[in-house]
C-alpha atoms as a PDB file:
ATOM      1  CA  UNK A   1     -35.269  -5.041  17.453  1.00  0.00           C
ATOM      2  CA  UNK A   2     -34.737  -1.963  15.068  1.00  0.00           C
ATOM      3  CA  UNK A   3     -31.625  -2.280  12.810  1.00  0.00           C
ATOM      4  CA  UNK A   4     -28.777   0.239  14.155  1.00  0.00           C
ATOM      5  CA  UNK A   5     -27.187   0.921  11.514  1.00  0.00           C
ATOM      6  CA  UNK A   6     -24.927   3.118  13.655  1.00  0.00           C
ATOM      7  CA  UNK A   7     -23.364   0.702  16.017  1.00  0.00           C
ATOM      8  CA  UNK A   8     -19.556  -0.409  16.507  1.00  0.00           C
ATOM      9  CA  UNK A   9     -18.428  -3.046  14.460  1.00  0.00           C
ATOM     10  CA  UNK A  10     -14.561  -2.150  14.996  1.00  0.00           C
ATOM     11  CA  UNK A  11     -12.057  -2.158  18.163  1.00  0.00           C
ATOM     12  CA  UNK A  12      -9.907  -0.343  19.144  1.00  0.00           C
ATOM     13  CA  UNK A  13      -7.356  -0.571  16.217  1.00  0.00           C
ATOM     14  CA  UNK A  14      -9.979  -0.207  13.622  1.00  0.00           C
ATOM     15  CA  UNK A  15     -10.072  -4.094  13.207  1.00  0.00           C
ATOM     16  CA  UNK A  16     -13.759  -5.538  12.400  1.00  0.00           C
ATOM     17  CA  UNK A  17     -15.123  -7.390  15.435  1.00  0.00           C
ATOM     18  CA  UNK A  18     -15.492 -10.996  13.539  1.00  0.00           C
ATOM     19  CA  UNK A  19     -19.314 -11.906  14.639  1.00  0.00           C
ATOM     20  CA  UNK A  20     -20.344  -8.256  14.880  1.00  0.00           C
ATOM     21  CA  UNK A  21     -19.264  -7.010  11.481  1.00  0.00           C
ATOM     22  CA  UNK A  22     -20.820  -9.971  10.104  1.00  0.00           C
ATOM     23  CA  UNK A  23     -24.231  -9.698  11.458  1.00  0.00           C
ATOM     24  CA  UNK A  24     -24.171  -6.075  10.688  1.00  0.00           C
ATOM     25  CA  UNK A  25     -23.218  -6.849   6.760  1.00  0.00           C
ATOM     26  CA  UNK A  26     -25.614  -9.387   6.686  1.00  0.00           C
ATOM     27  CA  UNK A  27     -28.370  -7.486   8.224  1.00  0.00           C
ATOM     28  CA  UNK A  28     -27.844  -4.235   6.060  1.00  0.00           C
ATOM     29  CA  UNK A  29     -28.297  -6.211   2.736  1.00  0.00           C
ATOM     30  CA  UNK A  30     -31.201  -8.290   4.181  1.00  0.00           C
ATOM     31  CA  UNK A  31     -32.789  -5.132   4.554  1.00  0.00           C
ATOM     32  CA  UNK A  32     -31.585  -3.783   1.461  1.00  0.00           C
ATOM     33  CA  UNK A  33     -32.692  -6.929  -0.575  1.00  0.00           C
ATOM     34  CA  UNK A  34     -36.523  -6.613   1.111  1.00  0.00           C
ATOM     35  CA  UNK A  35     -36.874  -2.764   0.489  1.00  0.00           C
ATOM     36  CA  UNK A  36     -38.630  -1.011  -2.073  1.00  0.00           C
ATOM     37  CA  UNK A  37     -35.356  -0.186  -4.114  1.00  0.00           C
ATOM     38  CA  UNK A  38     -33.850  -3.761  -3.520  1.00  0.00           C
ATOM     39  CA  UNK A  39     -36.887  -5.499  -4.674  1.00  0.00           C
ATOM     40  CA  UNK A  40     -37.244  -3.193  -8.363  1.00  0.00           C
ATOM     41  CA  UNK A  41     -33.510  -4.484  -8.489  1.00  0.00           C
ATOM     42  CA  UNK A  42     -35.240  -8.054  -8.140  1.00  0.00           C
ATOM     43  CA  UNK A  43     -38.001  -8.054 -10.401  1.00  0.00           C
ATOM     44  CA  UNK A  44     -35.406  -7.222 -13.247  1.00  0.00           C
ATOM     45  CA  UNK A  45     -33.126 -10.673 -12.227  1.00  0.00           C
ATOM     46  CA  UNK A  46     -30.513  -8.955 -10.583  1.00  0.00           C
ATOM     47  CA  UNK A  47     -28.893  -9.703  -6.722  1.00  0.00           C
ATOM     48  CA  UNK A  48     -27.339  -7.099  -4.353  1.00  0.00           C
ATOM     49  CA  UNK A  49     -23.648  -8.452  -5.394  1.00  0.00           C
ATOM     50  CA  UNK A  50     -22.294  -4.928  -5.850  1.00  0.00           C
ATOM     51  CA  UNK A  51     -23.770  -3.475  -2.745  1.00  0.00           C
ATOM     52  CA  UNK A  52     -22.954  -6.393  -0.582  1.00  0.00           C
ATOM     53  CA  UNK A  53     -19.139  -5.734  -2.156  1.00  0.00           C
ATOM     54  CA  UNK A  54     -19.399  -2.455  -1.509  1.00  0.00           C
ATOM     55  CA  UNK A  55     -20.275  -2.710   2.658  1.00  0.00           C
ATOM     56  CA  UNK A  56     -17.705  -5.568   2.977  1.00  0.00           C
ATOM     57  CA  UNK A  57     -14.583  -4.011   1.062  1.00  0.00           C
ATOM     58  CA  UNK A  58     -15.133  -0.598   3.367  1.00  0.00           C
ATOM     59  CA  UNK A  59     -15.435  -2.536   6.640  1.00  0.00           C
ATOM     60  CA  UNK A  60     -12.345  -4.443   5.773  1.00  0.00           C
ATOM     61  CA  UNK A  61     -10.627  -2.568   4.448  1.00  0.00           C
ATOM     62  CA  UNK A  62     -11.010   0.687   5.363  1.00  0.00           C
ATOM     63  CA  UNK A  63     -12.332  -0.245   8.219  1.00  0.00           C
ATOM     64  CA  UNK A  64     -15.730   2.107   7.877  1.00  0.00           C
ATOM     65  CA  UNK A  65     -19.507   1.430   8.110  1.00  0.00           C
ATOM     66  CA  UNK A  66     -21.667   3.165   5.182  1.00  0.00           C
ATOM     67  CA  UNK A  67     -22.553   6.264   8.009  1.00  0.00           C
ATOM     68  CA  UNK A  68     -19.397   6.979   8.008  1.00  0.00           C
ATOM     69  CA  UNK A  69     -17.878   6.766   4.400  1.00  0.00           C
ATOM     70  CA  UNK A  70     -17.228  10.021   2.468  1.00  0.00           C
ATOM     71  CA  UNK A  71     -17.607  10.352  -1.156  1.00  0.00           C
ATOM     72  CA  UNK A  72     -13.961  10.149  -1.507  1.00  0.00           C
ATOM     73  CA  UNK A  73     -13.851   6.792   0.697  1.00  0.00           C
ATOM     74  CA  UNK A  74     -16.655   5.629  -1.893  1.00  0.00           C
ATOM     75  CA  UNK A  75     -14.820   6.379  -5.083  1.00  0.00           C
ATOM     76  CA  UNK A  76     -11.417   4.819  -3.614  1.00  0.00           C
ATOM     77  CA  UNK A  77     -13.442   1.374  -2.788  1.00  0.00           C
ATOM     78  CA  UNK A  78     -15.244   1.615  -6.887  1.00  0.00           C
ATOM     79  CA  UNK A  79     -11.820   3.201  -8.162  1.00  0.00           C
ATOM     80  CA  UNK A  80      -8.991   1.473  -6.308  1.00  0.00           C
ATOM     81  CA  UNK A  81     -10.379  -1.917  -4.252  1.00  0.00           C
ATOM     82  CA  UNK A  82     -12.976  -2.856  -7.302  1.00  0.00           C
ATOM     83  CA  UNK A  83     -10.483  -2.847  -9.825  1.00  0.00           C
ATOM     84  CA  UNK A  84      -7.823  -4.748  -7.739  1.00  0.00           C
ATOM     85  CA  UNK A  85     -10.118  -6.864  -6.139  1.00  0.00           C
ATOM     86  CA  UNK A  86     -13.418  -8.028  -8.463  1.00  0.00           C
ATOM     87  CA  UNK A  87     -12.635 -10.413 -11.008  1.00  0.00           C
ATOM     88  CA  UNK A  88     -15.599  -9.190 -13.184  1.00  0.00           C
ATOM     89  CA  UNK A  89     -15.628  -7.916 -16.488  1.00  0.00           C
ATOM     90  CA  UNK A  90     -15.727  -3.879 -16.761  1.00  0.00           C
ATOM     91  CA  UNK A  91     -18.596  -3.868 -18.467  1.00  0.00           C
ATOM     92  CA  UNK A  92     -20.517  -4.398 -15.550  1.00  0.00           C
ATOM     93  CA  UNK A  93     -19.121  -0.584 -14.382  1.00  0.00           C
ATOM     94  CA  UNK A  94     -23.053   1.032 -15.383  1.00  0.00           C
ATOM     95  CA  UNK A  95     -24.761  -1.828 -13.482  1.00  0.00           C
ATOM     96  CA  UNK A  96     -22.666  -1.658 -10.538  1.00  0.00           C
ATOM     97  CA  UNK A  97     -23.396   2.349 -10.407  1.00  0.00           C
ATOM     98  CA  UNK A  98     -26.691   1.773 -11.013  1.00  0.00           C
ATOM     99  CA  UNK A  99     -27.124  -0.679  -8.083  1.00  0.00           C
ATOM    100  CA  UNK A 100     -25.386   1.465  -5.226  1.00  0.00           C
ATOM    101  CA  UNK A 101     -27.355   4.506  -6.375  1.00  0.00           C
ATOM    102  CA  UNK A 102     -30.443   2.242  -5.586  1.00  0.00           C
ATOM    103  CA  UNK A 103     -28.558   1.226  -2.325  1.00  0.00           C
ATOM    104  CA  UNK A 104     -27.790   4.677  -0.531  1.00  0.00           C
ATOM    105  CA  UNK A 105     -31.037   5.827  -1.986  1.00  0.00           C
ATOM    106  CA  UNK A 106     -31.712   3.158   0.396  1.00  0.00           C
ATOM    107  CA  UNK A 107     -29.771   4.461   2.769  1.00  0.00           C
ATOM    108  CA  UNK A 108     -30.422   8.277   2.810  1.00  0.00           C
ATOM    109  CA  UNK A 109     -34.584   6.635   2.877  1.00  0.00           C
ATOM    110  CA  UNK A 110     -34.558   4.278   5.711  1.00  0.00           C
ATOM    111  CA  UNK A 111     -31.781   5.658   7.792  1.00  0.00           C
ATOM    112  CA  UNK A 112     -31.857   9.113   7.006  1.00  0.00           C
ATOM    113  CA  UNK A 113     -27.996   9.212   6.127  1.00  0.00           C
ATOM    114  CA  UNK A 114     -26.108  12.703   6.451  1.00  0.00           C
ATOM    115  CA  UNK A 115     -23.539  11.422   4.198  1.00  0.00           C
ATOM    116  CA  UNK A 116     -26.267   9.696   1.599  1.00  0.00           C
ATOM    117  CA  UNK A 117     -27.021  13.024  -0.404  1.00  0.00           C
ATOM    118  CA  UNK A 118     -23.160  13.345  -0.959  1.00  0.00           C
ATOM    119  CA  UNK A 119     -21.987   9.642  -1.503  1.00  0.00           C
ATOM    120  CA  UNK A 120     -24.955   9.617  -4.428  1.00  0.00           C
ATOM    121  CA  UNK A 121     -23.523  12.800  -6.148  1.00  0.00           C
ATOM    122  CA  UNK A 122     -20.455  10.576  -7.074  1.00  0.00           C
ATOM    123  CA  UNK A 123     -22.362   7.850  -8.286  1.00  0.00           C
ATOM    124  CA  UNK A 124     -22.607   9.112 -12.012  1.00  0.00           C
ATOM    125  CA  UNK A 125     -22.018   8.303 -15.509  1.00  0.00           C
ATOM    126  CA  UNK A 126     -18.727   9.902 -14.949  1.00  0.00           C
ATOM    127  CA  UNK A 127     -17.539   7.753 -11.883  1.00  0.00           C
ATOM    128  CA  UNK A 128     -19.173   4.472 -14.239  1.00  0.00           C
ATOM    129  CA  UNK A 129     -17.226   5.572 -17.498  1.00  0.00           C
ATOM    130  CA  UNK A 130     -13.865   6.096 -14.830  1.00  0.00           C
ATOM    131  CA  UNK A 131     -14.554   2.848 -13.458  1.00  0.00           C
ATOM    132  CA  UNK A 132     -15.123   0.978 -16.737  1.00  0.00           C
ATOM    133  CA  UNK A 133     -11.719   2.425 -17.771  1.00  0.00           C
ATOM    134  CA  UNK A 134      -9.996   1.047 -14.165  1.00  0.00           C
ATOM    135  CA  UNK A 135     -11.702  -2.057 -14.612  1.00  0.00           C
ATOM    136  CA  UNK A 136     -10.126  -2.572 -18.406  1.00  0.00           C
ATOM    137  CA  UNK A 137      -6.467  -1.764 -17.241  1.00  0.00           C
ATOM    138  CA  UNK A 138      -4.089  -4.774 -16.176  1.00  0.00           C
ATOM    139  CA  UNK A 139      -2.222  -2.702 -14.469  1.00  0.00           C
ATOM    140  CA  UNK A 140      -4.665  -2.548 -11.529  1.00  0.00           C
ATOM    141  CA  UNK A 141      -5.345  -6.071 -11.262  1.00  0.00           C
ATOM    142  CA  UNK A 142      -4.106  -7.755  -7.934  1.00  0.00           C
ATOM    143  CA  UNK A 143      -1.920 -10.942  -7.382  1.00  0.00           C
ATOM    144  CA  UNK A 144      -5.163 -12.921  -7.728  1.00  0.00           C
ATOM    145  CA  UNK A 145      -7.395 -11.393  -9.306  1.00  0.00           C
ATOM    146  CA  UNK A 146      -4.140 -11.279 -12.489  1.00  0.00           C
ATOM    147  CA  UNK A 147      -4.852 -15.059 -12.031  1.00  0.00           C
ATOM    148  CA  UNK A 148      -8.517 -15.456 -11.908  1.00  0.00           C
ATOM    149  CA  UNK A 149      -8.308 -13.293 -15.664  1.00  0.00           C
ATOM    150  CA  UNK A 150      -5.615 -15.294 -16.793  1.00  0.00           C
ATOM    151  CA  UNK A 151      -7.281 -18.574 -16.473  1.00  0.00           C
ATOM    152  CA  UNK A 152     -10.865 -16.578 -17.776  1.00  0.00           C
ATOM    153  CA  UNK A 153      -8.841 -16.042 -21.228  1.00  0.00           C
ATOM    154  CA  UNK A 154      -7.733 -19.527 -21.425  1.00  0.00           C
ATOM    155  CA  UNK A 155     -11.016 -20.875 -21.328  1.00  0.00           C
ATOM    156  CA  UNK A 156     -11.345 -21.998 -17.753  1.00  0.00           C
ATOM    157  CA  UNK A 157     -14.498 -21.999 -14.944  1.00  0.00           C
ATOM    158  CA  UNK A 158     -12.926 -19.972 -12.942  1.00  0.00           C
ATOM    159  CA  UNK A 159     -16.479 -19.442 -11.006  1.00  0.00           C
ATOM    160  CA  UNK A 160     -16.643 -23.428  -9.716  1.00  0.00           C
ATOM    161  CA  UNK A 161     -13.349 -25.061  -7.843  1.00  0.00           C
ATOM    162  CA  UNK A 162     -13.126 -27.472 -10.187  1.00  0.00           C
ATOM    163  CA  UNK A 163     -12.427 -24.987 -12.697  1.00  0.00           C
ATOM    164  CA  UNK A 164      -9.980 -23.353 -10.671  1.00  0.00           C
ATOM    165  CA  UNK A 165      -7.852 -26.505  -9.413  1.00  0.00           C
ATOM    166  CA  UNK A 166      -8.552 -27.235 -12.933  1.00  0.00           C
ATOM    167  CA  UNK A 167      -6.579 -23.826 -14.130  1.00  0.00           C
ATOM    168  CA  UNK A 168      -4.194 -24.323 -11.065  1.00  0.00           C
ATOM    169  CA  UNK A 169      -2.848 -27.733 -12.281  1.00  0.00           C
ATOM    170  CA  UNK A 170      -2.488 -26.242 -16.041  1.00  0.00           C
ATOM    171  CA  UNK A 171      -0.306 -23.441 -14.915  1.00  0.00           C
ATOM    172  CA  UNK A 172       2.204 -25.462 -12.543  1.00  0.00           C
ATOM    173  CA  UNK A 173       2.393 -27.671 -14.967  1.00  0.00           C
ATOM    174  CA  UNK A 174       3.045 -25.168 -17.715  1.00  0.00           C
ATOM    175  CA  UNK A 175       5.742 -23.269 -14.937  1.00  0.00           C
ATOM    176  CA  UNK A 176       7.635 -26.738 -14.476  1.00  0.00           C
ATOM    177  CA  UNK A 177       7.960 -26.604 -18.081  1.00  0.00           C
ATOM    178  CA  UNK A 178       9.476 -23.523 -18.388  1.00  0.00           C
ATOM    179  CA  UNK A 179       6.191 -22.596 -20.700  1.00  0.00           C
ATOM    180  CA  UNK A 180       3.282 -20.425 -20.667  1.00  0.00           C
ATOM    181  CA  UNK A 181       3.240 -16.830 -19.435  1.00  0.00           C
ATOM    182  CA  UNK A 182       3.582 -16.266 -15.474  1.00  0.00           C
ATOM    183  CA  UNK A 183       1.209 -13.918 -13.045  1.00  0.00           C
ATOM    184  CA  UNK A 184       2.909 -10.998 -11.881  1.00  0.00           C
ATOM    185  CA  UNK A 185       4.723 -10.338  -8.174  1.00  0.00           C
ATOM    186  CA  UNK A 186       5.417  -7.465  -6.631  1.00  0.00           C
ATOM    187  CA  UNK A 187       8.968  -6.871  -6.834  1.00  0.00           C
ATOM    188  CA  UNK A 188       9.473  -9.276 -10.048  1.00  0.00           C
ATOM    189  CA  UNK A 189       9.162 -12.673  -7.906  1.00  0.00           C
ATOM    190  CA  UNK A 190       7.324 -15.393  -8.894  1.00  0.00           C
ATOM    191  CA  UNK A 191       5.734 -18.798  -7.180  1.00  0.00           C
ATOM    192  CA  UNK A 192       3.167 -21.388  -7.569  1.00  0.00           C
ATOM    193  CA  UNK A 193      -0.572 -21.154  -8.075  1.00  0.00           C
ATOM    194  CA  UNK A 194      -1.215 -21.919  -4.683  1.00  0.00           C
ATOM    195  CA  UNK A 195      -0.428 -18.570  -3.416  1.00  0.00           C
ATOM    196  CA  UNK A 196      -2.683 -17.304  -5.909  1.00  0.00           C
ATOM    197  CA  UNK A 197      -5.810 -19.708  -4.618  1.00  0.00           C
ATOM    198  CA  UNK A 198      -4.921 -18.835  -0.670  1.00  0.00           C
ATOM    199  CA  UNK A 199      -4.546 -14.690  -2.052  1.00  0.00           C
ATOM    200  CA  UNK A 200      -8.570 -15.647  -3.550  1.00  0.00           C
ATOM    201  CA  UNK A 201      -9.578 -15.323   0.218  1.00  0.00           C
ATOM    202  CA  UNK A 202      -9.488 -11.290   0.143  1.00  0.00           C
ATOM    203  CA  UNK A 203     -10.614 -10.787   3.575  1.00  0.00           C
ATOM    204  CA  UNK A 204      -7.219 -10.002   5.434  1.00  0.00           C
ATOM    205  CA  UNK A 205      -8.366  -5.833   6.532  1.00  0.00           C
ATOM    206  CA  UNK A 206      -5.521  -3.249   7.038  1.00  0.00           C
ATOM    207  CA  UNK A 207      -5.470  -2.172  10.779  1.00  0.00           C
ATOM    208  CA  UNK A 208      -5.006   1.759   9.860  1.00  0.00           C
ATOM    209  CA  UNK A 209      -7.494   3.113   7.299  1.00  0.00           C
ATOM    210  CA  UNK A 210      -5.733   4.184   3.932  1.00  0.00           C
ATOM    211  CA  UNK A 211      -5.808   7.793   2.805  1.00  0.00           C
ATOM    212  CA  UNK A 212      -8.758   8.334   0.365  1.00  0.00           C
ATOM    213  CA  UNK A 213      -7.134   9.718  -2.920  1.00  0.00           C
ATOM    214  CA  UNK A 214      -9.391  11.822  -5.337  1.00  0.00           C
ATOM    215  CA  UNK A 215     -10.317  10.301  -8.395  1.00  0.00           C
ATOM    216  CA  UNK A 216     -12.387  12.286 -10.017  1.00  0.00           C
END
């Protein structure tokens, strides 16, 4: 069966449909990874990480499908979500452009996207150099993502648990000793690591869909 690429994935309160959403994201970048564009992205060692971010941060949320993202929904998921969300260094901000311009060239080829022509005009060395400098700035960091960094500068493998429980254990332990510097809360509050680890999840979506602010 042909890959509709339009179908419902939400209900009623703009909540993703567990099962559905996730055959539809996995589907898309199956499709994606096998395609003409996907596969040059391949043969020089790279995965569909950014693209696969890209789907699942605007189904959850903002609670769209690619057909129906604007170019202002696009820049708020590279401009607002990335930065917040992606523990990843910013100078991965050209290869992440580069990889969603090969994925809603994708798009606009296969599916014949209205909205591909448009989301694609954003994706330029502008929106990369804006989203470099986003990346860079503590200041947009999340709860845990602020963690993830801080154990990344102390030397810990924050990609494996190990690492993390490792990193974890180090910074209770430095709290209980009144030492070390602390992650922080909104509102000046502070608490264990744990919150941090359970906050590493990133998959709770917001029930009404955010106003798209203009970056550019």
């Amino acid at each position: 069966m042909a890959f509709n690429i339009h179908q419902q994935v939400f209900d009623r309160d703009g909540m993703p449909l567990e099962k559905k959403a996730s055959q539809y994201h996995d589907q898309l970048i199956d499709l994606f990874v096998r395609s003409p564009e996907g596969q040059a992205l391949s043969e020089k060692g790279l995965e569909p990480a950014w693209a696969n971010m890209m789907v699942d941060f605007g189904m959850n949320y903002l609670g769209l499908t690619p057909p129906q993202m604007s170019p202002d929904d696009l820049l708020e998921i590279l401009l607002d979500l990335f930065p917040n969300k992606l523990s990843a260094s910013a100078d991965e901000a050209p290869a992440i452009i580069n990889e969603l311009q090969a994925f809603w060239k994708f798009l606009q080829r296969v599916f014949h996207l209205e909205n591909a022509a448009a989301c694609l005009s954003v994706l330029d060395e502008r929106t990369a150099r804006k989203l470099e400098t986003e990346m860079n700035d503590p200041a947009n960091f999340g709860i845990a993502k602020s963690f993830v960094m801080m154990g990344l500068q102390r030397g810990f493998d924050m990609s494996s648990e190990e690492g993390m429980n490792e990193w974890m254990a180090t910074y209770n332990a430095e709290l209980a000793g009144g030492i070390g510097p602390r992650v922080p809360l909104p509102g000046g509050r502070s608490t264990h690591a744990q919150l941090y680890l359970d906050s590493l999840k990133l998959r709770a979506p917001s029930s009404k869909r955010k106003k798209s602010r203009k970056r550019r």
